[in-house]
C-alpha atoms as a PDB file:
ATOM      1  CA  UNK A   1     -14.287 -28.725   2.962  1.00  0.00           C
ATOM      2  CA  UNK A   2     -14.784 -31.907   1.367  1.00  0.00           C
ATOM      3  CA  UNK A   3     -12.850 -31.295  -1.966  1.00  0.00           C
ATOM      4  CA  UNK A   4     -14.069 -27.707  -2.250  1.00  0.00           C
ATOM      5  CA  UNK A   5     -11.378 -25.267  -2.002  1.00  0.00           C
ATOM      6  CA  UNK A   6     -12.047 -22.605   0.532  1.00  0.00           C
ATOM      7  CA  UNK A   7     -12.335 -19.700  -1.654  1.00  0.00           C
ATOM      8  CA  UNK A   8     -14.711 -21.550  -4.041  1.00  0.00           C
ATOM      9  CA  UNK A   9     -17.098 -21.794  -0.769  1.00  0.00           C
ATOM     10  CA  UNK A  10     -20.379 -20.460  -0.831  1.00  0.00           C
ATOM     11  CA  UNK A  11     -20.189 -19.106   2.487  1.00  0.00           C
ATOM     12  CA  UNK A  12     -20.165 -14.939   1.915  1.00  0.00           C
ATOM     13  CA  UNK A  13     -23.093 -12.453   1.939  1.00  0.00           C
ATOM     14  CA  UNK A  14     -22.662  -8.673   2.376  1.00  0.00           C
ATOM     15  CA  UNK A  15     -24.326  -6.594   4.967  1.00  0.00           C
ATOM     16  CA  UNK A  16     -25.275  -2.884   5.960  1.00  0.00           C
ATOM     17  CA  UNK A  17     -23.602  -1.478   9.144  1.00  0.00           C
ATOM     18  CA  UNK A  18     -26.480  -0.049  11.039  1.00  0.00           C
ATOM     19  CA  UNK A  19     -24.714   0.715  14.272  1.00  0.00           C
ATOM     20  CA  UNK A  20     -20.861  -0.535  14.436  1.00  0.00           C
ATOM     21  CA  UNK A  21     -21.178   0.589  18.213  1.00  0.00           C
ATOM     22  CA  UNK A  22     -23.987  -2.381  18.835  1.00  0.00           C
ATOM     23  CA  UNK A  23     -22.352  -4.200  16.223  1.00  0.00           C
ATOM     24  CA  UNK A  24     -25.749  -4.264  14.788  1.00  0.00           C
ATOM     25  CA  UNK A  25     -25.637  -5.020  10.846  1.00  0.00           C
ATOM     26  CA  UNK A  26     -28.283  -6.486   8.808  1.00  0.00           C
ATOM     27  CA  UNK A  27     -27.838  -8.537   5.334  1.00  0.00           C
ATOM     28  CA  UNK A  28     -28.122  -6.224   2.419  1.00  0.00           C
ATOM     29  CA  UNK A  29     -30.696  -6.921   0.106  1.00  0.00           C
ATOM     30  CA  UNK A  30     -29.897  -8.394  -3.358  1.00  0.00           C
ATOM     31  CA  UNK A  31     -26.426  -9.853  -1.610  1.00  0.00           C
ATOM     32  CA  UNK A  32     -27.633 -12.031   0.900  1.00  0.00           C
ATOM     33  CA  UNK A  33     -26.896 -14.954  -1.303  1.00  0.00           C
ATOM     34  CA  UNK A  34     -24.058 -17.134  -0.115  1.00  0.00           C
ATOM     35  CA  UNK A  35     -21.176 -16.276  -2.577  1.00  0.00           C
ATOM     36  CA  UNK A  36     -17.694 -17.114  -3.154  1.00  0.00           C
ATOM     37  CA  UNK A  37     -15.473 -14.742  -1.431  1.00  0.00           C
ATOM     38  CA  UNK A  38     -14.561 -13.622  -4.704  1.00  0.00           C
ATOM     39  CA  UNK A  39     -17.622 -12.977  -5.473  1.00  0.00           C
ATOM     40  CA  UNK A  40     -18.311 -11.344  -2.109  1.00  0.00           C
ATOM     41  CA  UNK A  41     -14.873  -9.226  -2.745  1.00  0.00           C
ATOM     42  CA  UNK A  42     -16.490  -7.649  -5.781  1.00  0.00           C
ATOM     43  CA  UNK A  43     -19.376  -7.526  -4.607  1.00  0.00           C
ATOM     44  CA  UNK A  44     -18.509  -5.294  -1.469  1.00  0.00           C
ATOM     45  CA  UNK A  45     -16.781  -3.145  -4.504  1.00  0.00           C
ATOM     46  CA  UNK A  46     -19.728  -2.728  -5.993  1.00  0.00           C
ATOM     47  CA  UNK A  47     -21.878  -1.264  -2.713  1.00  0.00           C
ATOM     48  CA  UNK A  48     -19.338   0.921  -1.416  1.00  0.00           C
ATOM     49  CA  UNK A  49     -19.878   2.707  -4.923  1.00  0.00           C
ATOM     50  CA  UNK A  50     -23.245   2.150  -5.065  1.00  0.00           C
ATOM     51  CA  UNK A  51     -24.473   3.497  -2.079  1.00  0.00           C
ATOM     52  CA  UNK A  52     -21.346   5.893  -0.549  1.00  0.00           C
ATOM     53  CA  UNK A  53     -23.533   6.839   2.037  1.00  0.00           C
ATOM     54  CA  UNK A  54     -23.487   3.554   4.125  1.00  0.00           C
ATOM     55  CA  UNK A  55     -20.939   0.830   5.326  1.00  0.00           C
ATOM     56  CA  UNK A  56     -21.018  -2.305   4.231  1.00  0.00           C
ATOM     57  CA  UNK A  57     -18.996  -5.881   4.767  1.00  0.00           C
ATOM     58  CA  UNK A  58     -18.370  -9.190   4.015  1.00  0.00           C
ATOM     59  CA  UNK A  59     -20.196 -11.288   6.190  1.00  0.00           C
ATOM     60  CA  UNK A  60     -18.949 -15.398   6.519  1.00  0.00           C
ATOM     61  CA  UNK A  61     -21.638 -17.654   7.121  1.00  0.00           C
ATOM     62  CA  UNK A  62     -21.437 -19.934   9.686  1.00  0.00           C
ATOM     63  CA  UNK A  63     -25.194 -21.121   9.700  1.00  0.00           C
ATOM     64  CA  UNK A  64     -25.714 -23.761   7.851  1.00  0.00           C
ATOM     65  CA  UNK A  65     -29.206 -24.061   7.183  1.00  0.00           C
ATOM     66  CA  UNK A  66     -28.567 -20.520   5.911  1.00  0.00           C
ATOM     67  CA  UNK A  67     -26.089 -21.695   3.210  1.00  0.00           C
ATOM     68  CA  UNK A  68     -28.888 -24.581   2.389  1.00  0.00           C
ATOM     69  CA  UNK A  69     -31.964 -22.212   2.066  1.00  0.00           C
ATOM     70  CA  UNK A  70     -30.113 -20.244  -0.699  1.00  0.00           C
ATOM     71  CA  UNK A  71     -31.030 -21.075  -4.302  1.00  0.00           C
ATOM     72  CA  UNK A  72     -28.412 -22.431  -6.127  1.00  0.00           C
ATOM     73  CA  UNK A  73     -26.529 -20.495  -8.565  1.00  0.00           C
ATOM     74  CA  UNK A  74     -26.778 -20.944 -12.417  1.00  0.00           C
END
């Protein structure tokens, strides 16, 4: 990845099972940012506490005007 090492990626977002039959999920609010996937690691950590009552993963991106569109990080 062009000098980038591939956990320092921006390429991680977390999303909200809706139906895991359908495999039907839908970025989570407030974490659809592309992160590291440290940052995605914790992050994950953080829902499944926050809100017990859903499922949640790590989602990679593999759009790329996705990973564009998302403000940069200070």
């Amino acid at each position: 990845m062009d000098g980038i090492k591939k956990d320092e990626a921006r390429e991680w977002i977390i999303q909200k099972c809706n139906d895991a039959f359908t495999n039907d999920y839908e970025d989570w609010e407030g974490f659809d940012n592309p992160m590291t996937r440290s940052e995605m690691i914790a992050a994950l950590d953080k829902c499944n506490n926050t809100w017990p009552g859903f499922e949640f993963r790590g989602h990679r991106i593999r759009n790329i005007s996705k990973l564009h569109q998302a403000p940069h990080c200070e």
